[in-house]
Protein backbone atom coordinates (compact mmCIF):
# COMPACT_ATOMS: atom_id res chain seq x y z
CA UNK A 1 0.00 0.00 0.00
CA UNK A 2 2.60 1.97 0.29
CA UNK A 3 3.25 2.16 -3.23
CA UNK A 4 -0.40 3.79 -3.75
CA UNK A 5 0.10 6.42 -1.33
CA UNK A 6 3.83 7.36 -3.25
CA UNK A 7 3.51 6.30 -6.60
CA UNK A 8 2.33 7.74 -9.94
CA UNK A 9 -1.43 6.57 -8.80
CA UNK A 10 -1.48 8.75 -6.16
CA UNK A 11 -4.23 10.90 -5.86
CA UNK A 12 -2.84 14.87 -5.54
CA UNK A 13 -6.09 16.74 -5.07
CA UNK A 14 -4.70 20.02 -6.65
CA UNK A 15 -3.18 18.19 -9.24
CA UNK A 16 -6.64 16.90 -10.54
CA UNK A 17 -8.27 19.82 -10.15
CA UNK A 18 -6.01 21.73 -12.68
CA UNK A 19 -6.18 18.74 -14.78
CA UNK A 20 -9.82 19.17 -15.09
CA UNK A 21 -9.47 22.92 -15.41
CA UNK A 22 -7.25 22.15 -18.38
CA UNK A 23 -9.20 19.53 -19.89
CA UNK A 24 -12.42 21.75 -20.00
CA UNK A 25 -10.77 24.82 -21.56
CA UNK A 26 -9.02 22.40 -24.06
CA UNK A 27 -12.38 21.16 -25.00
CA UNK A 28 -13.94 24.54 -24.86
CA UNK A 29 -11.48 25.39 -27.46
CA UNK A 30 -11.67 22.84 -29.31
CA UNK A 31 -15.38 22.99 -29.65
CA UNK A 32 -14.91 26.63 -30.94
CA UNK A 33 -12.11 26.33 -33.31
CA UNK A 34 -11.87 22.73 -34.30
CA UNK A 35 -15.42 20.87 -33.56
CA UNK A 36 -17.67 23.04 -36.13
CA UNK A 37 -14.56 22.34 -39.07
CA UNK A 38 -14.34 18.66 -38.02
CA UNK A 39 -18.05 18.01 -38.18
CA UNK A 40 -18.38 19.91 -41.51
CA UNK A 41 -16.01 18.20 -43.35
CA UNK A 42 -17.30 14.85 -41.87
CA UNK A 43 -21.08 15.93 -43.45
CA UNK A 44 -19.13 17.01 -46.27
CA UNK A 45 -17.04 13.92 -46.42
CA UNK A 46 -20.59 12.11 -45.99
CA UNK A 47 -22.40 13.59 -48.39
CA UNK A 48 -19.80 13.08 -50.71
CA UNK A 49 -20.08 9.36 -50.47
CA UNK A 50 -23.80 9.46 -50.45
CA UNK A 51 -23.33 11.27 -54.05
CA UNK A 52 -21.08 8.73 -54.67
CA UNK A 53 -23.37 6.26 -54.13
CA UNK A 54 -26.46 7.67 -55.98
CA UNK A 55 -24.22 8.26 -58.90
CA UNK A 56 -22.90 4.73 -59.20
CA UNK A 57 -26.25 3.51 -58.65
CA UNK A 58 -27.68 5.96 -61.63
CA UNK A 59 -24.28 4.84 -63.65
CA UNK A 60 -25.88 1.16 -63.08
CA UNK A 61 -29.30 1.91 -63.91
CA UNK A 62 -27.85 3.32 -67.37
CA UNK A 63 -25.76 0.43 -67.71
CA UNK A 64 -28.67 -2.51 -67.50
CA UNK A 65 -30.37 0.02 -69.76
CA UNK A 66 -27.70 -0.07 -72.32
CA UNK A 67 -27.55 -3.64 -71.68
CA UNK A 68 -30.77 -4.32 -72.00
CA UNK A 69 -30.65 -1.96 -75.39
CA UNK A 70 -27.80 -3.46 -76.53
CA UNK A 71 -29.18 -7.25 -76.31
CA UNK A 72 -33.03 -5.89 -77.69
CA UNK A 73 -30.52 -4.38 -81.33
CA UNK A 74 -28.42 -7.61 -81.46
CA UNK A 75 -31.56 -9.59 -81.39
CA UNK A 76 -33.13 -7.33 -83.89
CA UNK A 77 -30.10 -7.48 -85.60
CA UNK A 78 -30.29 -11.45 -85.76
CA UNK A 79 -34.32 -11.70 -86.80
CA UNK A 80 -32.82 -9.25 -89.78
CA UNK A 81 -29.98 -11.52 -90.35
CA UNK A 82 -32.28 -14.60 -90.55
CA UNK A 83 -35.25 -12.90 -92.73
CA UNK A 84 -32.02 -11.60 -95.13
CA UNK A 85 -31.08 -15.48 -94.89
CA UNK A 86 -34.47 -16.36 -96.02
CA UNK A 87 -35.09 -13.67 -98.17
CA UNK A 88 -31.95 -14.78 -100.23
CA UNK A 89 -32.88 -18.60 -100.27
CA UNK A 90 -36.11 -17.75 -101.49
CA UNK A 91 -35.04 -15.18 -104.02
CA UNK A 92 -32.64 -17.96 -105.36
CA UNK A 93 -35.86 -20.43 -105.23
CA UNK A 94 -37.23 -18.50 -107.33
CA UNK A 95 -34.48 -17.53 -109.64
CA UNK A 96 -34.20 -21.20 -110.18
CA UNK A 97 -37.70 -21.95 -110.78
CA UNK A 98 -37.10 -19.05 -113.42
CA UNK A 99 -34.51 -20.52 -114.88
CA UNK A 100 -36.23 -24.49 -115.06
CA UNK A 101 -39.11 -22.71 -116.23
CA UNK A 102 -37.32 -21.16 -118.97
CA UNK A 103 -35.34 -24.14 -120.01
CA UNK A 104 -38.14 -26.14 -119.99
CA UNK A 105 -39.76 -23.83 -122.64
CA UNK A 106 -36.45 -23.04 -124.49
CA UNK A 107 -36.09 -26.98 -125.09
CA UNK A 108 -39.93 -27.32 -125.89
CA UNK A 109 -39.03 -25.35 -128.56
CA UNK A 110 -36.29 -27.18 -129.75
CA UNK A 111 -38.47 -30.19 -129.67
CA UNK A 112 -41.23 -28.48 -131.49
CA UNK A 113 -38.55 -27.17 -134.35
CA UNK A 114 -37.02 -30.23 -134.53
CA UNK A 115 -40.59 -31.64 -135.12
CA UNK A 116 -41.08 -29.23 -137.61
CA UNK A 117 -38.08 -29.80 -139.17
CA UNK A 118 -38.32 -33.60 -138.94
CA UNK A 119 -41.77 -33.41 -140.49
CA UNK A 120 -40.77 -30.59 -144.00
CA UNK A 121 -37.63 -33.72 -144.26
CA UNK A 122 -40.59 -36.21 -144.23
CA UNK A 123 -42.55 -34.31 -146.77
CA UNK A 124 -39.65 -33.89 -149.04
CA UNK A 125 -38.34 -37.13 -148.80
CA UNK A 126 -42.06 -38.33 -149.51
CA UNK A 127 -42.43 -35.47 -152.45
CA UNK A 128 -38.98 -36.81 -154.06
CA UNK A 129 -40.06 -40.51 -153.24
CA UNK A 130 -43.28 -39.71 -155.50
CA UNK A 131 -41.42 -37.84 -158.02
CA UNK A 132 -39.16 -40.97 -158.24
CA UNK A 133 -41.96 -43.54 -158.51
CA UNK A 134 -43.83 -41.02 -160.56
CA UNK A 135 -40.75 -41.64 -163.20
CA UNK A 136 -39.83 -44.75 -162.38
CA UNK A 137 -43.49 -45.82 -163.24
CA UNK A 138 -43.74 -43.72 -166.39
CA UNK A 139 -40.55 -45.63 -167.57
CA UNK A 140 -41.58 -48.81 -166.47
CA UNK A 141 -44.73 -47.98 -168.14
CA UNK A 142 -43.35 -46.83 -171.34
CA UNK A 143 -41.36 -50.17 -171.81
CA UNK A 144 -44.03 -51.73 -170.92
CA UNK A 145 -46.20 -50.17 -173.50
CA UNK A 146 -43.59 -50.19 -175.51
CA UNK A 147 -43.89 -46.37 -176.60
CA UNK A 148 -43.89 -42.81 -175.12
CA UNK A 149 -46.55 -41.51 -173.34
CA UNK A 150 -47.81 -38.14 -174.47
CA UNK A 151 -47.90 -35.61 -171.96
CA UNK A 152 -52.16 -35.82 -171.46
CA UNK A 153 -51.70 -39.18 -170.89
CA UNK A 154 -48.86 -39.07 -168.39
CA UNK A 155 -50.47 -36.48 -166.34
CA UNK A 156 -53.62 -38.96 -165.76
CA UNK A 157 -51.42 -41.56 -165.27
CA UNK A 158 -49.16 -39.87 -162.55
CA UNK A 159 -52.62 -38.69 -160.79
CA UNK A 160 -53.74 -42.29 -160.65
CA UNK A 161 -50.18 -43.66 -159.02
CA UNK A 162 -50.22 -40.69 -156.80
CA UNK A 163 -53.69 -42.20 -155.37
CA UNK A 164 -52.90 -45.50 -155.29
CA UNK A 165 -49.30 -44.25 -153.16
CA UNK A 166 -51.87 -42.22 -151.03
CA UNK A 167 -53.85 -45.03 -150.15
CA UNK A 168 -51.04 -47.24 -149.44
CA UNK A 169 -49.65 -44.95 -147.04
């Protein structure tokens, strides 16, 4: 006990009472000079952050909205992409429709000349095939006579081979 009554915990009633003088002006002075600064810049310093805050969560809101923007174009941008897609296959549907179509009619026609063509050979192969028996059978008629036809009478008789050819055919 002895320590307590000599040591720094001794209890010097002077002593604390000018330490309490001094602690009261020192926080009377600091409430007029320093407290009203302190607490200012700690509002400050708080609204500052609580800017802070509504501005990143405005900066957010704009970037879902972008986002959200962003994703509504690039799936706009696809639905173009795949009506392009099938605007193109259907475009080259029809070009080749066009195209069959027009072969079809461009070798129709082919077919039909070439029938055509086939048929004039026919006729003049049959005209010189008449105009050959039509001699042949005046010669062969004239030997068989045994003299020349006169013109009259090898007129009538080419008319009546050319009927008797046209019913055989």
């Amino acid at each position: 006990m002895e320590v307590l009554k000599e040591g720094l915990l001794k209890v010097d009633p002077g002593l604390l009472l000018w330490t309490v003088i001094t602690f009261l002006v020192l926080l009377l002075i600091l409430w007029k000079a320093a407290w009203k600064p302190i607490v200012e810049a700690l509002d400050a310093r708080a609204e500052k952050v609580r800017g802070d805050i509504e501005s990143a969560e405005k900066n957010r809101l704009e970037t879902e909205r972008l986002l959200a923007q962003h994703r509504d174009m690039m799936g706009k941008s696809k639905e173009e992409a795949t009506q392009i897609i099938a605007e193109g296959r259907s475009d080259a549907e029809a070009l080749k429709n066009k195209m069959l179509e027009q072969a079809n009619g461009e070798a129709k026609d082919v077919i039909e000349r070439a029938k055509r063509e086939i048929s004039m050979a026919k006729d003049k192969a049959l005209s010189e095939l008449k105009s050959e028996v039509v001699a042949l059978s005046t010669e062969i008629a004239s030997k068989v006579i045994g003299k020349n036809l006169n013109p009259d009478d090898q007129k009538a008789f080419i008319e009546e081979a050319l009927t008797k050819i046209r019913t055989v055919q």
